[in-house]
N, C-alpha and C. Protein backbone atom coordinates (compact mmCIF):
# COMPACT_ATOMS: atom_id res chain seq x y z
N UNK A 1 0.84 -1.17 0.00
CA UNK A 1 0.00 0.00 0.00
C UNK A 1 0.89 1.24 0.00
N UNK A 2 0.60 2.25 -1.10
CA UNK A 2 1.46 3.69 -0.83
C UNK A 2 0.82 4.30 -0.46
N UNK A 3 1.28 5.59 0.55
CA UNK A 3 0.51 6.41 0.93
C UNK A 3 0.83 7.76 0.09
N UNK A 4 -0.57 8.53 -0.01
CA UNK A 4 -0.28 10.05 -1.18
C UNK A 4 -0.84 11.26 -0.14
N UNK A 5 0.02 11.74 -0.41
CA UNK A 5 -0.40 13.24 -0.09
C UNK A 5 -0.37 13.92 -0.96
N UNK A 6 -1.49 15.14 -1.42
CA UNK A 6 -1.31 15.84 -2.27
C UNK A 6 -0.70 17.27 -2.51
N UNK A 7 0.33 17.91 -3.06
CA UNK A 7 0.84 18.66 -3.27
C UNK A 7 0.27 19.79 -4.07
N UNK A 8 1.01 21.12 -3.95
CA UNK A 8 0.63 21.40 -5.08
C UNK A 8 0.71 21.28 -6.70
N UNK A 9 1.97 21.19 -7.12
CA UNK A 9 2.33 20.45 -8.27
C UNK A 9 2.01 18.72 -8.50
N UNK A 10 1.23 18.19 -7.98
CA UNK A 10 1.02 16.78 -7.87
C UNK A 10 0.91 15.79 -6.61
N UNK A 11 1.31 14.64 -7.06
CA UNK A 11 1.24 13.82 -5.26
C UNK A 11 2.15 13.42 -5.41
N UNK A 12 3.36 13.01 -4.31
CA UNK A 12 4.12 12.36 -3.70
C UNK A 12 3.80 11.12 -2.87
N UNK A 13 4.65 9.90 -3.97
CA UNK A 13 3.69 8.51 -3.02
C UNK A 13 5.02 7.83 -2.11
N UNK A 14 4.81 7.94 -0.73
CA UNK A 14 5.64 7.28 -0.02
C UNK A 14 5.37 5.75 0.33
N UNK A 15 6.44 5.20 0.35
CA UNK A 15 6.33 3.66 0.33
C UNK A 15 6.29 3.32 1.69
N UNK A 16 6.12 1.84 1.89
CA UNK A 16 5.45 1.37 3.22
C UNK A 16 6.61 1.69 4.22
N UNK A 17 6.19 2.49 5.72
CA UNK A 17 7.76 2.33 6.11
C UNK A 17 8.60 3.81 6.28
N UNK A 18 7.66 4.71 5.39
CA UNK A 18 8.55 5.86 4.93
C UNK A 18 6.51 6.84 5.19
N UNK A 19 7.07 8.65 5.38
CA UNK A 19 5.74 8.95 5.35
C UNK A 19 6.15 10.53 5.20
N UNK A 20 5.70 11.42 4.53
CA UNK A 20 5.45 11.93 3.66
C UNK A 20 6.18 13.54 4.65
N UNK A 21 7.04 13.96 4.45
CA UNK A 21 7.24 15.33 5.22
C UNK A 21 8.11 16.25 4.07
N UNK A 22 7.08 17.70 4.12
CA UNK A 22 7.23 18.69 3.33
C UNK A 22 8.64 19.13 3.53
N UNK A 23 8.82 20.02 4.66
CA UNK A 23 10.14 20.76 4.60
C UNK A 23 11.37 19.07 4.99
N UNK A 24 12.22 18.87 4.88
CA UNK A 24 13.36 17.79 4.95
C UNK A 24 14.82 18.69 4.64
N UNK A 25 15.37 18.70 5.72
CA UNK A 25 16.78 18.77 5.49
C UNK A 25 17.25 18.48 4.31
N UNK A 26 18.02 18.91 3.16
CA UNK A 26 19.24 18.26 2.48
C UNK A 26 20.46 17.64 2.69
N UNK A 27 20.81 17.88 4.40
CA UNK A 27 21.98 17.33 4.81
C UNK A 27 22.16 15.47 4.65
N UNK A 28 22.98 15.25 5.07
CA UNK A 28 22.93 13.84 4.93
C UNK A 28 22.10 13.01 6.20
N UNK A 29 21.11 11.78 6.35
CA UNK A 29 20.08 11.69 6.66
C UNK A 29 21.04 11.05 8.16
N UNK A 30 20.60 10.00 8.90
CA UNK A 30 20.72 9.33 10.05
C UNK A 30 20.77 7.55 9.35
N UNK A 31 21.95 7.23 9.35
CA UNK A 31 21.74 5.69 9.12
C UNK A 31 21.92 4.57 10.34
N UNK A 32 21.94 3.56 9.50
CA UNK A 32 23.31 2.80 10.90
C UNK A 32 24.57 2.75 10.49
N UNK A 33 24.73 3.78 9.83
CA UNK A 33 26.54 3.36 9.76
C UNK A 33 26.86 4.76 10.46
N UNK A 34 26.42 5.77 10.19
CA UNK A 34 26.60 7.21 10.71
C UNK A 34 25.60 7.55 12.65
N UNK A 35 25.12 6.46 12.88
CA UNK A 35 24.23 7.07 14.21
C UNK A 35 24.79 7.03 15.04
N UNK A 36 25.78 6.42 15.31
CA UNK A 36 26.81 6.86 16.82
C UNK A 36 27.63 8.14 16.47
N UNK A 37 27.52 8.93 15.83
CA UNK A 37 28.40 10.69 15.31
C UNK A 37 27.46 11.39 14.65
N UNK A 38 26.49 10.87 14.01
CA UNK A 38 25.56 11.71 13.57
C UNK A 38 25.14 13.36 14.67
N UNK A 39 24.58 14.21 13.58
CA UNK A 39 24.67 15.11 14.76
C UNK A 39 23.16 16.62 13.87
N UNK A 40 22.53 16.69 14.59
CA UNK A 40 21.86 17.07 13.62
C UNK A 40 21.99 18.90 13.11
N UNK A 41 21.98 18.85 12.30
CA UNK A 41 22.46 20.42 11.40
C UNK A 41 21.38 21.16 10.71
N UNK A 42 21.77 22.69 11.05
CA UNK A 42 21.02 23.14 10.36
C UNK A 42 21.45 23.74 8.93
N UNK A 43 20.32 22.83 7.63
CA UNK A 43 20.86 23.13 6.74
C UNK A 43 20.32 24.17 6.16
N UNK A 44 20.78 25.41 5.09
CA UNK A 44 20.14 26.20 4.37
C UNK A 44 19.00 25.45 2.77
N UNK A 45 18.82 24.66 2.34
CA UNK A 45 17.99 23.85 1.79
C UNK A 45 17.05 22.68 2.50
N UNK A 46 15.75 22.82 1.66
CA UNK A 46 15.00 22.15 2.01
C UNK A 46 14.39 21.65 0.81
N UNK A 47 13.81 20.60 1.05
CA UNK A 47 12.98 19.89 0.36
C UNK A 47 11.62 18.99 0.33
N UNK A 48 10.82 18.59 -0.05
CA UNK A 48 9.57 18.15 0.25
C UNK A 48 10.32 16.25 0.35
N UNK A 49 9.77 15.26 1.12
CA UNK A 49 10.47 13.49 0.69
C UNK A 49 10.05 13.07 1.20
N UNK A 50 9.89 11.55 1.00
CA UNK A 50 9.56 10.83 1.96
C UNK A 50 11.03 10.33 3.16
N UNK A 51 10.29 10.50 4.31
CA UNK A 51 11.52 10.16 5.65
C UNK A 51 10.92 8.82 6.21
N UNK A 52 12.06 7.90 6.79
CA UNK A 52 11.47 7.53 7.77
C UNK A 52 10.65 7.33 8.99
N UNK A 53 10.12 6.94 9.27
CA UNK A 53 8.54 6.73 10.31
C UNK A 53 10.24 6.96 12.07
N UNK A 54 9.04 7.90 12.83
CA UNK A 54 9.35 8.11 14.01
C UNK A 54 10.23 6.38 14.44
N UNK A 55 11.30 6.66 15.16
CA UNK A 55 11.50 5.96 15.97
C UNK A 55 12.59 4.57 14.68
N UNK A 56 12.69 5.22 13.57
CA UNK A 56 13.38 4.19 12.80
C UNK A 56 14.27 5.12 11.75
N UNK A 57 15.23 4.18 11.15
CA UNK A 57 16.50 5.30 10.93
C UNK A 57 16.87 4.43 9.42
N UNK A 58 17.55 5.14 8.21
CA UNK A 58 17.88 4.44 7.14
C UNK A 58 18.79 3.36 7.58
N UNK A 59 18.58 2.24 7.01
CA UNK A 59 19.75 0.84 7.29
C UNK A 59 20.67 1.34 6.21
N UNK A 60 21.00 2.45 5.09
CA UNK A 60 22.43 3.06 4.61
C UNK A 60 21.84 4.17 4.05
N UNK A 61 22.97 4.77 3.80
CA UNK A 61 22.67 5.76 3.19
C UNK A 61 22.18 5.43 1.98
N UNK A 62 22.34 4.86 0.83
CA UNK A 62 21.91 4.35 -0.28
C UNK A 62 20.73 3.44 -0.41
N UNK A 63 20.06 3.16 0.60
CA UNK A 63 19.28 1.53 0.84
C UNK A 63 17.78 2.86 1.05
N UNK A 64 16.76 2.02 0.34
CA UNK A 64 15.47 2.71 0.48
C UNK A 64 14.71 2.20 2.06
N UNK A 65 15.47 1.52 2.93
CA UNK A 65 14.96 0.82 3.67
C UNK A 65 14.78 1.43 4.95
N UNK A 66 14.33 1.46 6.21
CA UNK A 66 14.10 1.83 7.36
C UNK A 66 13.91 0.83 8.68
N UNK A 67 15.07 0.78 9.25
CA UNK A 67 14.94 0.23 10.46
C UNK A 67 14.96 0.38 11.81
N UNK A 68 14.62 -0.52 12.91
CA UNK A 68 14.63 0.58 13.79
C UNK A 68 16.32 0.02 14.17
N UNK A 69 16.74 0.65 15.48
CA UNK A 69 18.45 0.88 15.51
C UNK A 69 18.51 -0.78 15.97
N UNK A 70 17.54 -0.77 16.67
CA UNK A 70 18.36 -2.94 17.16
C UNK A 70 18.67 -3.59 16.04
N UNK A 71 18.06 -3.01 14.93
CA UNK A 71 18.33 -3.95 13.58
C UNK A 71 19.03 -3.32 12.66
N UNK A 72 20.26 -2.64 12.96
CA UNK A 72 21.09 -2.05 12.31
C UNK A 72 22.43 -3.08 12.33
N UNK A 73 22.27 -4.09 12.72
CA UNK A 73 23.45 -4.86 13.30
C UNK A 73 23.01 -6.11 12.00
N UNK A 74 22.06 -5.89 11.58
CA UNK A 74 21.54 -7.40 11.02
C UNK A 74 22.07 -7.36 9.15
């Protein structure tokens, strides 16, 4: 199931897992390879994306995936 929110130029469909937030940092996100130094910044760009769901963090930077941190080891 995707979820849509509608925009003004169109909809943005976030995938299961992931959920829909307008303003998003451009900095680089929170993984498990970066969450023990991660540090959060304020960047001058923003963007509309889908993020990960409260309480769960990208398993890489490259990976569309979202886990929570116990399963960053897996």
């Amino acid at each position: 199931q995707l979820y849509t929110t509608a925009l003004c130029f169109g909809a943005l469909r976030c995938p299961p897992g992931k959920e829909y937030q307008p303003c998003v940092s451009t900095c680089t996100s929170r993984t498990c390879l970066n969450r023990e130094y991660y540090e959060e910044t304020t960047c001058s760009f923003i963007r509309e994306e889908c993020v990960c769901r409260s309480g769960t963090i990208l398993h890489r930077a490259d990976s569309p995936y979202c886990v929570t941190e116990d399963r960053c080891g897996e």
